[in-house]
N, C-alpha and C. Protein backbone atom coordinates (compact mmCIF):
# COMPACT_ATOMS: atom_id res chain seq x y z
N UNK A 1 -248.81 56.79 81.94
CA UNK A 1 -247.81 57.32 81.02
C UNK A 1 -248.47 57.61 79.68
N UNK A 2 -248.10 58.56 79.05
CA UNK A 2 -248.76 59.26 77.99
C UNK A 2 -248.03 58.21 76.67
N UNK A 3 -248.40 57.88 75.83
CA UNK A 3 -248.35 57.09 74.22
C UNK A 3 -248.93 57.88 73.42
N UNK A 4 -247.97 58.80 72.23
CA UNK A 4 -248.54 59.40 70.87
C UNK A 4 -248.34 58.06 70.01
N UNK A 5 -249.75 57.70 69.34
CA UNK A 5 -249.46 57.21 68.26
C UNK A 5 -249.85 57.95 66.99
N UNK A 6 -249.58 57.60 65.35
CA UNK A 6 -249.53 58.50 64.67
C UNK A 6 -249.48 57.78 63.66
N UNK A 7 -250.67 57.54 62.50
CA UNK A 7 -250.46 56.64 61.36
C UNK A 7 -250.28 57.99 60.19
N UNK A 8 -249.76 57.83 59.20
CA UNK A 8 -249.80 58.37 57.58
C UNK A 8 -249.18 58.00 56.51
N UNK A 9 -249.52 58.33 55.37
CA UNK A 9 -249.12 57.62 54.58
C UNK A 9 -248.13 58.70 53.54
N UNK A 10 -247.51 57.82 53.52
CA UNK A 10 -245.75 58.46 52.46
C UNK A 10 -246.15 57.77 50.93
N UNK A 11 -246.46 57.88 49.30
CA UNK A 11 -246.64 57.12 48.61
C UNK A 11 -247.42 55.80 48.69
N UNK A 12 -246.54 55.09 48.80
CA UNK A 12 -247.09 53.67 48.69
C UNK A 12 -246.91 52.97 49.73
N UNK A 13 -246.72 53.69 50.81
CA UNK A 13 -246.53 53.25 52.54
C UNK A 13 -247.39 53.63 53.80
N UNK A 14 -247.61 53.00 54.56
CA UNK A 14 -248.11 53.27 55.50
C UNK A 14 -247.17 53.42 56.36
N UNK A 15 -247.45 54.59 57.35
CA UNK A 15 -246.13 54.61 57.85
C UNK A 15 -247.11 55.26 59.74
N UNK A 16 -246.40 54.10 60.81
CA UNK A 16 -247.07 54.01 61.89
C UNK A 16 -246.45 54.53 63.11
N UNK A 17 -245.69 55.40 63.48
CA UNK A 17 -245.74 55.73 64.74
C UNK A 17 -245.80 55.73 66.28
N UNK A 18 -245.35 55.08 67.19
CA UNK A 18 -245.25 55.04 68.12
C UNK A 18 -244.47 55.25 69.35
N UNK A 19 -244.32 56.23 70.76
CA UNK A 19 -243.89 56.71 71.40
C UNK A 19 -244.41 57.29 72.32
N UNK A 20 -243.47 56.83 73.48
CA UNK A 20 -243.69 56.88 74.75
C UNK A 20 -242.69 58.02 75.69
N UNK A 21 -242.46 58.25 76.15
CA UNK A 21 -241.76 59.53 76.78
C UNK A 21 -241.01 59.40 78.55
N UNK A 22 -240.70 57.62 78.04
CA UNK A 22 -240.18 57.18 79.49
C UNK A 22 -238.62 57.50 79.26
N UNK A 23 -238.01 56.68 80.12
CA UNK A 23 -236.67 56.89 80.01
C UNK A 23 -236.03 56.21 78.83
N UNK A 24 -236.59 56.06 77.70
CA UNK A 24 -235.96 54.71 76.74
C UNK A 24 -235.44 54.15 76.68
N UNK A 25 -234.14 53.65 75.76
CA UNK A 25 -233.34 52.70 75.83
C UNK A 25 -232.00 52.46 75.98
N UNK A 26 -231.51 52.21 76.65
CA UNK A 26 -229.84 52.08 76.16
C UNK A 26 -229.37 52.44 74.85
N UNK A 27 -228.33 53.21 74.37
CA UNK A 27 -228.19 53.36 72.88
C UNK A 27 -227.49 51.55 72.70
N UNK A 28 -226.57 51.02 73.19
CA UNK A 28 -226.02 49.61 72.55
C UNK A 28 -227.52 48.73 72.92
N UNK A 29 -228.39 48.97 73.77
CA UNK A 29 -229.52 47.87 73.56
C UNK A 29 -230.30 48.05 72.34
N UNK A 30 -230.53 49.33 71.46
CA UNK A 30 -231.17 49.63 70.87
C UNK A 30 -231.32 48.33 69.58
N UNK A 31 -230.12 48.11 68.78
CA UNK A 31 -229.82 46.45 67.70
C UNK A 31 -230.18 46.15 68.64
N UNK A 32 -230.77 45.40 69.75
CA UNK A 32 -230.96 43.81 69.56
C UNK A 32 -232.87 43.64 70.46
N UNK A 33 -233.13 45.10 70.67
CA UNK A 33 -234.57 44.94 71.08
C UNK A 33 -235.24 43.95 70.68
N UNK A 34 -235.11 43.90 69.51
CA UNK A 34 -236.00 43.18 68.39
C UNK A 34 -235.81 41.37 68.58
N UNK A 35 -234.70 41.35 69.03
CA UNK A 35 -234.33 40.26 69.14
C UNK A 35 -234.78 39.16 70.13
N UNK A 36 -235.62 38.02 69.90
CA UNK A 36 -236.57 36.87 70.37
C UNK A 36 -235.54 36.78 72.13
N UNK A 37 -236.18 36.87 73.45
CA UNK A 37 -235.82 36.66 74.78
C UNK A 37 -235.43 37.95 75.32
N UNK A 38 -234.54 39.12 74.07
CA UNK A 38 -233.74 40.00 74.53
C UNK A 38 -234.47 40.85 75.51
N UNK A 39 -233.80 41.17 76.66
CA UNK A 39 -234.39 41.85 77.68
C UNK A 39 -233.77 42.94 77.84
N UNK A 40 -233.83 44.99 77.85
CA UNK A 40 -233.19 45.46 78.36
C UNK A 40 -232.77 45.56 80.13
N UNK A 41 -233.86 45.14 80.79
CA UNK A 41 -233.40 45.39 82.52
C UNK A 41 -233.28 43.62 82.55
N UNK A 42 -232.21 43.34 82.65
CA UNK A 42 -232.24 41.76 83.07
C UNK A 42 -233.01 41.15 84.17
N UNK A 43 -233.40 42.06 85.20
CA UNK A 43 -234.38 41.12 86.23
C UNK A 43 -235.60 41.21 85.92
N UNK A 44 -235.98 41.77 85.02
CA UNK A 44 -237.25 41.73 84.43
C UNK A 44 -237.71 40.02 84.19
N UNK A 45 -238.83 39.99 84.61
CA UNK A 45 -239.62 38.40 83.89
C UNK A 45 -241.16 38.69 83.69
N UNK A 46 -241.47 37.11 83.83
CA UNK A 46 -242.98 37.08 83.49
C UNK A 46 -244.35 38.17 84.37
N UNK A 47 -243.33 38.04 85.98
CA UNK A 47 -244.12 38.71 86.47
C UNK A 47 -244.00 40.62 86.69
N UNK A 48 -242.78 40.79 86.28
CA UNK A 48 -242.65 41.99 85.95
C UNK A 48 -242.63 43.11 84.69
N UNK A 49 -243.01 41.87 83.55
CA UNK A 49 -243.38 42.88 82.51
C UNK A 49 -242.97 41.89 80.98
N UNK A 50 -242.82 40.68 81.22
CA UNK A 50 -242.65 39.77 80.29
C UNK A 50 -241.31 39.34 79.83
N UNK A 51 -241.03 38.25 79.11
CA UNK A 51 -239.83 37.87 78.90
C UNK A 51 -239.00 38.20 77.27
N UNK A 52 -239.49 38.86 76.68
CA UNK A 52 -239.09 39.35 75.79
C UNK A 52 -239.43 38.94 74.26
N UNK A 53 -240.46 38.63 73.84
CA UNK A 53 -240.90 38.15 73.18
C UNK A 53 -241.87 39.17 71.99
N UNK A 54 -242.59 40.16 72.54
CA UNK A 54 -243.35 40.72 72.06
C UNK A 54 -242.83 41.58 71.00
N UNK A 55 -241.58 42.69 71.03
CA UNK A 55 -241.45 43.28 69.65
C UNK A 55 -240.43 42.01 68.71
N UNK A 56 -240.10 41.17 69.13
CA UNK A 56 -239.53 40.07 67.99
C UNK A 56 -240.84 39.36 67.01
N UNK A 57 -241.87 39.24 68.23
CA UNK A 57 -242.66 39.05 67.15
C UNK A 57 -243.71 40.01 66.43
N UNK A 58 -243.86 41.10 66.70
CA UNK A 58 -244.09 42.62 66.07
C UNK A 58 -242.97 42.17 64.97
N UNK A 59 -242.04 42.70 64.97
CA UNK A 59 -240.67 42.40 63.92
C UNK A 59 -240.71 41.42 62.78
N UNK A 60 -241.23 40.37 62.86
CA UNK A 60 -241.39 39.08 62.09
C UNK A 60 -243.25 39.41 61.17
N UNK A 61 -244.07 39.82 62.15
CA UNK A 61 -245.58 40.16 61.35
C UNK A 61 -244.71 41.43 60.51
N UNK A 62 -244.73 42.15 60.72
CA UNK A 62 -244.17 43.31 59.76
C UNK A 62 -243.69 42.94 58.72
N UNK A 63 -242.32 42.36 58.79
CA UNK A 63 -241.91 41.70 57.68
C UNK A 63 -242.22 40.67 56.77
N UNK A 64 -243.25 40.15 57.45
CA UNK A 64 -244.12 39.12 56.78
C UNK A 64 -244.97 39.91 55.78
N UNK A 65 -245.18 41.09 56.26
CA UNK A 65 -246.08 42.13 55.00
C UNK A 65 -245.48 43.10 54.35
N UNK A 66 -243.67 42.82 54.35
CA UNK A 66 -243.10 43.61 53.35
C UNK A 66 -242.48 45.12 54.09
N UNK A 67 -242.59 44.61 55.15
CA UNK A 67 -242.61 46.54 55.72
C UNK A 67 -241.09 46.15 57.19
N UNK A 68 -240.81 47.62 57.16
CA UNK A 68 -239.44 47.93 58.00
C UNK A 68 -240.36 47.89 59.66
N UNK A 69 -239.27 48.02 60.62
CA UNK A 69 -239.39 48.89 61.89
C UNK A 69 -238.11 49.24 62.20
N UNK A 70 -238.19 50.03 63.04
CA UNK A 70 -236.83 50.62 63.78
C UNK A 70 -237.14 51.72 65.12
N UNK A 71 -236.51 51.48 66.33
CA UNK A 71 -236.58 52.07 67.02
C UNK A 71 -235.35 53.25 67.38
N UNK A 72 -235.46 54.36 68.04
CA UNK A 72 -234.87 55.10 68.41
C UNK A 72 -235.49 55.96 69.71
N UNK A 73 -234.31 56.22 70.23
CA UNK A 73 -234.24 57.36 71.45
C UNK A 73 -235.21 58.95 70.42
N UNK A 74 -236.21 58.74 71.46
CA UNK A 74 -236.56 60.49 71.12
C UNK A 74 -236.49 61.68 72.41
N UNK A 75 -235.55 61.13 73.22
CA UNK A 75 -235.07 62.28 73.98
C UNK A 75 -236.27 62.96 74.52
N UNK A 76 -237.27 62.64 75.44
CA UNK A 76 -237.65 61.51 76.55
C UNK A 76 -238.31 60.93 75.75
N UNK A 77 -237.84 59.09 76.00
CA UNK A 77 -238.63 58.17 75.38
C UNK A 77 -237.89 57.51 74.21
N UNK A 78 -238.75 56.60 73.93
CA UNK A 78 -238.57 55.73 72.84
C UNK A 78 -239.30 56.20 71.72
N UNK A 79 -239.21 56.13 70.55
CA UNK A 79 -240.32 55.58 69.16
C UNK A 79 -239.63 54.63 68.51
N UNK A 80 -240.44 53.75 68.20
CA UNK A 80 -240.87 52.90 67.05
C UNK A 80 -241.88 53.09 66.07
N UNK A 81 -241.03 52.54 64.64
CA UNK A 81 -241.64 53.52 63.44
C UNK A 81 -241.75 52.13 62.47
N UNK A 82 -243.20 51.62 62.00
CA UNK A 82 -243.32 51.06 61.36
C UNK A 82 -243.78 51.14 60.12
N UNK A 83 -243.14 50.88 58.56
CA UNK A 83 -243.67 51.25 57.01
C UNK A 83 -243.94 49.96 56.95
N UNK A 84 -245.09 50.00 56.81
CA UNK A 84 -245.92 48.56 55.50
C UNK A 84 -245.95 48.86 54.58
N UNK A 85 -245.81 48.27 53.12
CA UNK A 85 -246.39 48.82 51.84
C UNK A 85 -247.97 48.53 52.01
N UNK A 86 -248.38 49.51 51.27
CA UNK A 86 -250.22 49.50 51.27
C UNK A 86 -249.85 49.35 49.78
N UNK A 87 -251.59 48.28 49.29
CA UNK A 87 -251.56 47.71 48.48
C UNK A 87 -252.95 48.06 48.05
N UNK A 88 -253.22 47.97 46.79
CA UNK A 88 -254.65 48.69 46.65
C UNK A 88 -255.86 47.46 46.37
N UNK A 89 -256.70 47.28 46.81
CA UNK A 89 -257.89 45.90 47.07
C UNK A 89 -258.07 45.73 45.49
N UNK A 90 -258.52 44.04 45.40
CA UNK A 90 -258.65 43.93 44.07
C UNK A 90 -260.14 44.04 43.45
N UNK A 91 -259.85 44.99 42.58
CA UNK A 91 -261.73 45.45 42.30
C UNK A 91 -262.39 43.44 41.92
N UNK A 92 -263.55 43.44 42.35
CA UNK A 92 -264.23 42.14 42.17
C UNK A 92 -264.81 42.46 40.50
N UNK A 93 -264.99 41.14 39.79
CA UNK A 93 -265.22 41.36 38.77
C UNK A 93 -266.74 41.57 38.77
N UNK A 94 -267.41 42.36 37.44
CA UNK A 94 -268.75 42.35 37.79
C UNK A 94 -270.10 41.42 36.90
């Protein structure tokens, strides 16, 4: 399956890109992806593709650095769109 990813920067953001071109998501699953266990196909598990854990904690690093995500239907597929603020390195003194 094909994945565009796509980084650039808006001002003072980094802004990250990602999408896939499967069948995406339920529109009412869409709130709670994010959410720690939440599964969209309920028979899904460990051995079929994990238990739901991975974008909750995507969700939590992000916000730990100040920055959004949000997913949406892109009509085939999903994206998820992540802004970090970018911060500029601190010059070392000389």
């Amino acid at each position: 399956a094909t994945v565009e990813v796509s980084l650039a920067r808006d001002g003072a953001r980094a802004i990250l890109r990602i999408r896939d071109h499967g069948p995406g998501v339920p529109e009412d699953s869409l709130a709670r992806i994010f959410d720690p266990f939440y599964r969209v196909e309920p028979d899904r598990g460990r051995a079929s593709g994990g238990i739901g854990l991975g974008l909750s904690i995507t969700r939590r690093a992000v916000e730990l650095h100040g920055g959004k995500i949000r997913a949406s239907n892109a009509h085939p597929g999903l994206e998820v769109v992540i802004e970090i603020p970018i911060t500029e390195p601190v010059q070392a003194a000389a």
